[in-house]
C-alpha atoms as a PDB file:
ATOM      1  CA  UNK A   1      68.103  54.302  -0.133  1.00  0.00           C
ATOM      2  CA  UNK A   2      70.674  54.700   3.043  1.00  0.00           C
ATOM      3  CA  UNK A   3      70.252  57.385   5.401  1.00  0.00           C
ATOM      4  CA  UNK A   4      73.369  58.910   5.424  1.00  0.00           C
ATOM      5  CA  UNK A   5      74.685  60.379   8.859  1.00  0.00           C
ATOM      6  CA  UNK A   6      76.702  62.995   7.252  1.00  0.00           C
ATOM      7  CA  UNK A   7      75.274  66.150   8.281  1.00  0.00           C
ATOM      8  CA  UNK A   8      77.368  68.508  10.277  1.00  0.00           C
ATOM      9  CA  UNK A   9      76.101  70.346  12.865  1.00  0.00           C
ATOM     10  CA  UNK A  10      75.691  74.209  11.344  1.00  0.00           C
ATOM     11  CA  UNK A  11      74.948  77.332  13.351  1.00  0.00           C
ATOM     12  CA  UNK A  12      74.618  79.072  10.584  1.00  0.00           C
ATOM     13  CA  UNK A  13      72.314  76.802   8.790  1.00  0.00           C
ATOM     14  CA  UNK A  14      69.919  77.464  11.816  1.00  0.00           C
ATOM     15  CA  UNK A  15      70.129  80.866  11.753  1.00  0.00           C
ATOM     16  CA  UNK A  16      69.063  80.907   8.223  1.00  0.00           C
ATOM     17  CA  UNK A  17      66.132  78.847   8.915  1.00  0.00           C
ATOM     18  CA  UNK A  18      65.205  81.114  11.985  1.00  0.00           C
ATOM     19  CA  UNK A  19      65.658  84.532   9.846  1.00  0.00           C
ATOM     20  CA  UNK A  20      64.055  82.928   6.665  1.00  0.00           C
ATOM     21  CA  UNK A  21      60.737  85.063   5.579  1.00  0.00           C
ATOM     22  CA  UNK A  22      58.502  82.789   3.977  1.00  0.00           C
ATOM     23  CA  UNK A  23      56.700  86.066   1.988  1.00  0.00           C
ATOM     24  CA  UNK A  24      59.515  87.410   0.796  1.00  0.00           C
ATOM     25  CA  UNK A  25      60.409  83.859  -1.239  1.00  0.00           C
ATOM     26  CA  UNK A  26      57.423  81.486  -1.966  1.00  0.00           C
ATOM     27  CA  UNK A  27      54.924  83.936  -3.370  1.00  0.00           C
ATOM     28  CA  UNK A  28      55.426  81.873  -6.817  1.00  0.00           C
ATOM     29  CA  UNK A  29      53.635  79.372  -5.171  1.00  0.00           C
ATOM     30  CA  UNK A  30      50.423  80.658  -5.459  1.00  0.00           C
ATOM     31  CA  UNK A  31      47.203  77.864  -5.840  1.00  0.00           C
ATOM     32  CA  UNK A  32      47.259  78.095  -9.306  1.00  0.00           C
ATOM     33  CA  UNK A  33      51.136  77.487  -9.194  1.00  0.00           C
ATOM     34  CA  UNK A  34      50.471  74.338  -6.888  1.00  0.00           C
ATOM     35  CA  UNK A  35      47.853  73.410  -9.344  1.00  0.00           C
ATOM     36  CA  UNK A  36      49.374  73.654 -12.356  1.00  0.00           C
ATOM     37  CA  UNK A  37      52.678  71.356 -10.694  1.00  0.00           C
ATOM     38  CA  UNK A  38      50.421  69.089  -9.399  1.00  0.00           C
ATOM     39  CA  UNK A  39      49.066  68.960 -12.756  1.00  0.00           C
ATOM     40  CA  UNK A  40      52.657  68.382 -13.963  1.00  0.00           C
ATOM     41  CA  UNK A  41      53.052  65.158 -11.149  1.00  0.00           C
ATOM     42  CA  UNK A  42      50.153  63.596 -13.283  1.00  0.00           C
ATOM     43  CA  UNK A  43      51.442  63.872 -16.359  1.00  0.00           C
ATOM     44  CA  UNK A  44      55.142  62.453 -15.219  1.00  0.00           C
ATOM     45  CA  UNK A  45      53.240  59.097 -13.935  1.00  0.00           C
ATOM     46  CA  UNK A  46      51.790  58.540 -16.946  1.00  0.00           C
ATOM     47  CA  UNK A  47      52.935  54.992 -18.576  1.00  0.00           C
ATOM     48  CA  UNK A  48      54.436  53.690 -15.867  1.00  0.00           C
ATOM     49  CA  UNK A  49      54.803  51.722 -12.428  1.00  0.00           C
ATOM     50  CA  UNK A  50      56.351  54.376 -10.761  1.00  0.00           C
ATOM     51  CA  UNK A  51      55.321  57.819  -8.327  1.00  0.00           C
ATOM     52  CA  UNK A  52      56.952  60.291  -7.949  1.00  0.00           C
ATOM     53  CA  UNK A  53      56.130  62.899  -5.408  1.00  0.00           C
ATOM     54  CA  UNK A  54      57.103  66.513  -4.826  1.00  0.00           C
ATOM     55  CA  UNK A  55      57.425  68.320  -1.681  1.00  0.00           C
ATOM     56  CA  UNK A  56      58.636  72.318  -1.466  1.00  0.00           C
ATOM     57  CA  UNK A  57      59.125  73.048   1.540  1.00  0.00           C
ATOM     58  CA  UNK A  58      60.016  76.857   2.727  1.00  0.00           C
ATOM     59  CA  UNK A  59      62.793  75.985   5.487  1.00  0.00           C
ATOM     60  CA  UNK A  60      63.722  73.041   7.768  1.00  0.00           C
ATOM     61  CA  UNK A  61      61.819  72.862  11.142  1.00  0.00           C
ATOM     62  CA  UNK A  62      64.190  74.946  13.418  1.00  0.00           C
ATOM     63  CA  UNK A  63      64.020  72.488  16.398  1.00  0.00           C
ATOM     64  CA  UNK A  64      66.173  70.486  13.536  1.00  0.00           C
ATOM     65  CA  UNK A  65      68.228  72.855  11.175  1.00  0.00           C
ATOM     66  CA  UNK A  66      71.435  72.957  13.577  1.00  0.00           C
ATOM     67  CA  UNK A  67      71.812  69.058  13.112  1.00  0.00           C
ATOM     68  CA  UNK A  68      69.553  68.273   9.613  1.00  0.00           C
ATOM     69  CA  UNK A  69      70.818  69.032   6.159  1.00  0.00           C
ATOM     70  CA  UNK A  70      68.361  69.184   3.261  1.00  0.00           C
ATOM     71  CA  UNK A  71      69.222  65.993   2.091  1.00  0.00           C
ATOM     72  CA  UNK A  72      68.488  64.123   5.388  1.00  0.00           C
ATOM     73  CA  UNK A  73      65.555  65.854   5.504  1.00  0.00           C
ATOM     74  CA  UNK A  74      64.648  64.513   2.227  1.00  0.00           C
ATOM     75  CA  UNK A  75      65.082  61.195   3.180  1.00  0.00           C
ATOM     76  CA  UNK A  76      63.014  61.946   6.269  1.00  0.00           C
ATOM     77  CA  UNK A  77      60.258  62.889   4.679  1.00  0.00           C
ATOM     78  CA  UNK A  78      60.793  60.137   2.076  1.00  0.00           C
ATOM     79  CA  UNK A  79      60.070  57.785   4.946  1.00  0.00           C
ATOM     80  CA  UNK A  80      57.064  60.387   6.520  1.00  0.00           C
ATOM     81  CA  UNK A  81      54.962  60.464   3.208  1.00  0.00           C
ATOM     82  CA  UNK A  82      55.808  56.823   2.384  1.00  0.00           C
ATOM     83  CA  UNK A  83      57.393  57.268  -0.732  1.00  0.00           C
ATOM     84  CA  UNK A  84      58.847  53.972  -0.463  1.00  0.00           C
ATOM     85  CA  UNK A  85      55.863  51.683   0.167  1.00  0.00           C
ATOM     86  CA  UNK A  86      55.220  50.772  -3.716  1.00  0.00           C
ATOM     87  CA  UNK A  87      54.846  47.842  -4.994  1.00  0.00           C
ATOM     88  CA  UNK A  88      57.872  47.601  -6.979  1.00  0.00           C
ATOM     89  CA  UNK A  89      60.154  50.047  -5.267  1.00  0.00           C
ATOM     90  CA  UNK A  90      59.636  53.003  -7.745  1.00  0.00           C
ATOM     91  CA  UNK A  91      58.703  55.691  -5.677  1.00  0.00           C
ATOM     92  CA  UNK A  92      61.107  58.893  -6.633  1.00  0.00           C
ATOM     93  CA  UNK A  93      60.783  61.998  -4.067  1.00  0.00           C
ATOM     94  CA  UNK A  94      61.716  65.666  -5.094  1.00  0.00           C
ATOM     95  CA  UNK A  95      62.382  67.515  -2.239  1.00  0.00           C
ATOM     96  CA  UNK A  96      62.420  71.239  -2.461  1.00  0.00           C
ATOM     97  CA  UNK A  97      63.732  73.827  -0.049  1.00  0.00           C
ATOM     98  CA  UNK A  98      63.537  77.242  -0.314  1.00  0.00           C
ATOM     99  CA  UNK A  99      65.212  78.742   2.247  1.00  0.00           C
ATOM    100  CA  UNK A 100      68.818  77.027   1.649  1.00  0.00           C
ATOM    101  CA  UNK A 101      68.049  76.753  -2.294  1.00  0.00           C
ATOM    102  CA  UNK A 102      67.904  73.316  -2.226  1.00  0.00           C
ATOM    103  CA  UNK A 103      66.431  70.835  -4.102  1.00  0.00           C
ATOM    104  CA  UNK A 104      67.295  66.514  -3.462  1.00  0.00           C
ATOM    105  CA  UNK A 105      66.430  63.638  -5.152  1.00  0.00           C
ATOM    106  CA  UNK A 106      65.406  60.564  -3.203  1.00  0.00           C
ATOM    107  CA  UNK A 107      65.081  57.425  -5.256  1.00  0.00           C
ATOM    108  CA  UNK A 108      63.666  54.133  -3.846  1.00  0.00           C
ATOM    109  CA  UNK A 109      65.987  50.628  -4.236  1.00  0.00           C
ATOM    110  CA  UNK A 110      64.064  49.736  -7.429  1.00  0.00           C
ATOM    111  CA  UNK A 111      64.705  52.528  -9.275  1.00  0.00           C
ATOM    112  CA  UNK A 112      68.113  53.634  -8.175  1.00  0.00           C
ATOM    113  CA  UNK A 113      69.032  49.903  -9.885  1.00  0.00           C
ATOM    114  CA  UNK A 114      68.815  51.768 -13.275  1.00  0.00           C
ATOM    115  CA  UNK A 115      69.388  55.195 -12.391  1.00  0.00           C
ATOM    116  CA  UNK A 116      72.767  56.302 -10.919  1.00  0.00           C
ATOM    117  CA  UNK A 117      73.162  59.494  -8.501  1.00  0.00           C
ATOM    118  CA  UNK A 118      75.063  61.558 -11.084  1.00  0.00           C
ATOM    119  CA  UNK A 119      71.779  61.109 -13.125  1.00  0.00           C
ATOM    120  CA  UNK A 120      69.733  62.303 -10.218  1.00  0.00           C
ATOM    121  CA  UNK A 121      72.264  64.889  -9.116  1.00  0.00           C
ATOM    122  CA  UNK A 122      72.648  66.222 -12.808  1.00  0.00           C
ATOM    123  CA  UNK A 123      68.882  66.655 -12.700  1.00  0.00           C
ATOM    124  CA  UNK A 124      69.016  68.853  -9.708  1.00  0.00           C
ATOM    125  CA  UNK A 125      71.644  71.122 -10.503  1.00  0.00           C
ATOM    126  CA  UNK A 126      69.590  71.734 -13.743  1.00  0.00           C
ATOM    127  CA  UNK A 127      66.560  72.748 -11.964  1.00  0.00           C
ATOM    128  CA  UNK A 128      68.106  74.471  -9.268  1.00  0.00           C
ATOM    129  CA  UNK A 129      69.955  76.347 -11.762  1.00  0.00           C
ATOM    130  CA  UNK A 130      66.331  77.809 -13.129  1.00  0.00           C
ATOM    131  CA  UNK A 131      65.356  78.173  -9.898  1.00  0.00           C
ATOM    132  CA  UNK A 132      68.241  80.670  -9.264  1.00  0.00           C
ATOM    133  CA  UNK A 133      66.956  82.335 -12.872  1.00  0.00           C
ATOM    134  CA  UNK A 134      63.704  82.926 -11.231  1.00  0.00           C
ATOM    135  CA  UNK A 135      62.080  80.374 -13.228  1.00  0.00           C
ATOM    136  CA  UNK A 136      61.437  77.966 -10.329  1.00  0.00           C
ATOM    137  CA  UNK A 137      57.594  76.415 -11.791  1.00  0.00           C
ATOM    138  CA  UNK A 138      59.048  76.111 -15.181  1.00  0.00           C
ATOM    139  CA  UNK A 139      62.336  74.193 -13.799  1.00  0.00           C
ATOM    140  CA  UNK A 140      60.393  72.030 -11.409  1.00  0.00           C
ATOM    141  CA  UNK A 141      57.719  71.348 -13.942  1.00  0.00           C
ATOM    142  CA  UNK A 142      60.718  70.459 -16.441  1.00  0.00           C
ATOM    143  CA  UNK A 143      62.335  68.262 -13.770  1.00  0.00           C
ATOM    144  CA  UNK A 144      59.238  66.250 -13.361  1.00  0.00           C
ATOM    145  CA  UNK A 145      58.756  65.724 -17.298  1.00  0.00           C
ATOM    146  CA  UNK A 146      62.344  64.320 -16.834  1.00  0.00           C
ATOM    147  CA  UNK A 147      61.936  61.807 -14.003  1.00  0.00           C
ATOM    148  CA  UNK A 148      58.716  60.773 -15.659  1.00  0.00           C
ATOM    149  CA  UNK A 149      60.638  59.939 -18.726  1.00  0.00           C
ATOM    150  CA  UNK A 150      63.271  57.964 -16.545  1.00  0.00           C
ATOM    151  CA  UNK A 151      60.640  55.695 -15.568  1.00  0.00           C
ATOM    152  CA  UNK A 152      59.129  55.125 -18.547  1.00  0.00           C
ATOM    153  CA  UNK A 153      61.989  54.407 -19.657  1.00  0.00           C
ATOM    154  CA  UNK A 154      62.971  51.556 -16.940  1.00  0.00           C
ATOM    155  CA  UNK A 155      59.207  50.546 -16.219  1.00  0.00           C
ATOM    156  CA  UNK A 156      57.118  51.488 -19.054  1.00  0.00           C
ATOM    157  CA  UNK A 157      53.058  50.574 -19.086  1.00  0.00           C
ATOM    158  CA  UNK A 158      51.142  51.344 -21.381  1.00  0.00           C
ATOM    159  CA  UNK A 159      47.574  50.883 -19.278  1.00  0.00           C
ATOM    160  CA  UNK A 160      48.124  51.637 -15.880  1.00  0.00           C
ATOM    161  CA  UNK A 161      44.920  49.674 -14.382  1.00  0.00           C
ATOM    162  CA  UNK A 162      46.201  49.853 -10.726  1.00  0.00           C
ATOM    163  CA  UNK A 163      45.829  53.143 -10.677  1.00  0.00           C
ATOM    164  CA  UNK A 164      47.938  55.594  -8.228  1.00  0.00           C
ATOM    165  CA  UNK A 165      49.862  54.240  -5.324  1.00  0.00           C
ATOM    166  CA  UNK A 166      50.822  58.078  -3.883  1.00  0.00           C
ATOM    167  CA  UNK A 167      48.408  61.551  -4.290  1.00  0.00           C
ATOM    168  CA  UNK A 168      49.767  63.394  -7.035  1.00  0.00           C
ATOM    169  CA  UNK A 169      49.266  66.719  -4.467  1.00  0.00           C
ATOM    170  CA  UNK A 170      51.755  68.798  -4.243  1.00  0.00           C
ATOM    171  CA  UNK A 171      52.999  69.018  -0.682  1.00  0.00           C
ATOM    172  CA  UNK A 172      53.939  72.533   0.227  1.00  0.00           C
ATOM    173  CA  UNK A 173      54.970  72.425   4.124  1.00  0.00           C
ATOM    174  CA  UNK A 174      55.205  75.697   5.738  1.00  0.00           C
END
């Protein structure tokens, strides 16, 4: 994972942040909603070594949107929420962001050995695709089931005894 430097500068990405009203566009999210994905987050790191960990976030902080892109933001908070620091390298982040309709992939070194970006980027344009159907919890839950199946596939155990490396929380960041 390479932080990329190619964000442009966008005045009009930071004016949608600043005129973004959370109310009017996260009231899926309700605790139940969190719940039930966090629920989902479980169930994808079942039988095997990797985490994955979701964050939906309802805009980019303003002091950054003219200069950060959702995907750089991604990989910030990749970095933030130590997504990276597993043992083997399989930490997968799903970043979330409701304002631009967003939604990024970040994939530590170990797994992005097996696992190319049109994989990941397929995946995303799938759920953000139910996400623009009004379906978002049903698409991110389904998105979840998928990258759990990815790493079974690529680092499959059957008795985890280690236990959790990352919460299974759902981070929703205001």
């Amino acid at each position: 994972m390479v932080k990329s430097n190619s964000s442009q500068a966008s005045f009009a990405r930071w004016w949608r942040q600043v005129l973004f009203v959370p109310m009017l566009h996260s009231k899926w999210l309700t605790p139940a909603a969190k719940a039930r994905l966090t629920e989902q987050v479980t169930l994808a790191e079942r039988g095997h070594r990797g985490e994955v960990f979701l964050i939906i976030e309802n805009h980019l902080p303003i002091q950054d949107a003219y200069r950060l892109d959702c995907r750089d933001r991604a990989i910030d908070l990749f970095s933030e929420y130590r997504v990276w620091d597993t043992e083997e390298n399989t930490g997968v982040l799903i970043y979330v962001n409701i304002c631009e309709h967003k939604l990024e992939i970040v994939a530590d070194r170990g797994i992005s050995t097996h696992v190319s970006p049109t994989v990941w980027r397929a995946m995303c344009e799938k759920a953000v695709s139910g996400i623009a159907n009004q379906k978002t919890e049903e698409s991110l839950a389904e998105l979840l089931d998928e990258v759990g199946q990815l790493l079974r596939q690529y680092y499959h155990l059957g008795d985890d005894p280690a236990g959790n490396e990352l919460s299974d929380t759902v981070v929703f960041l205001k």
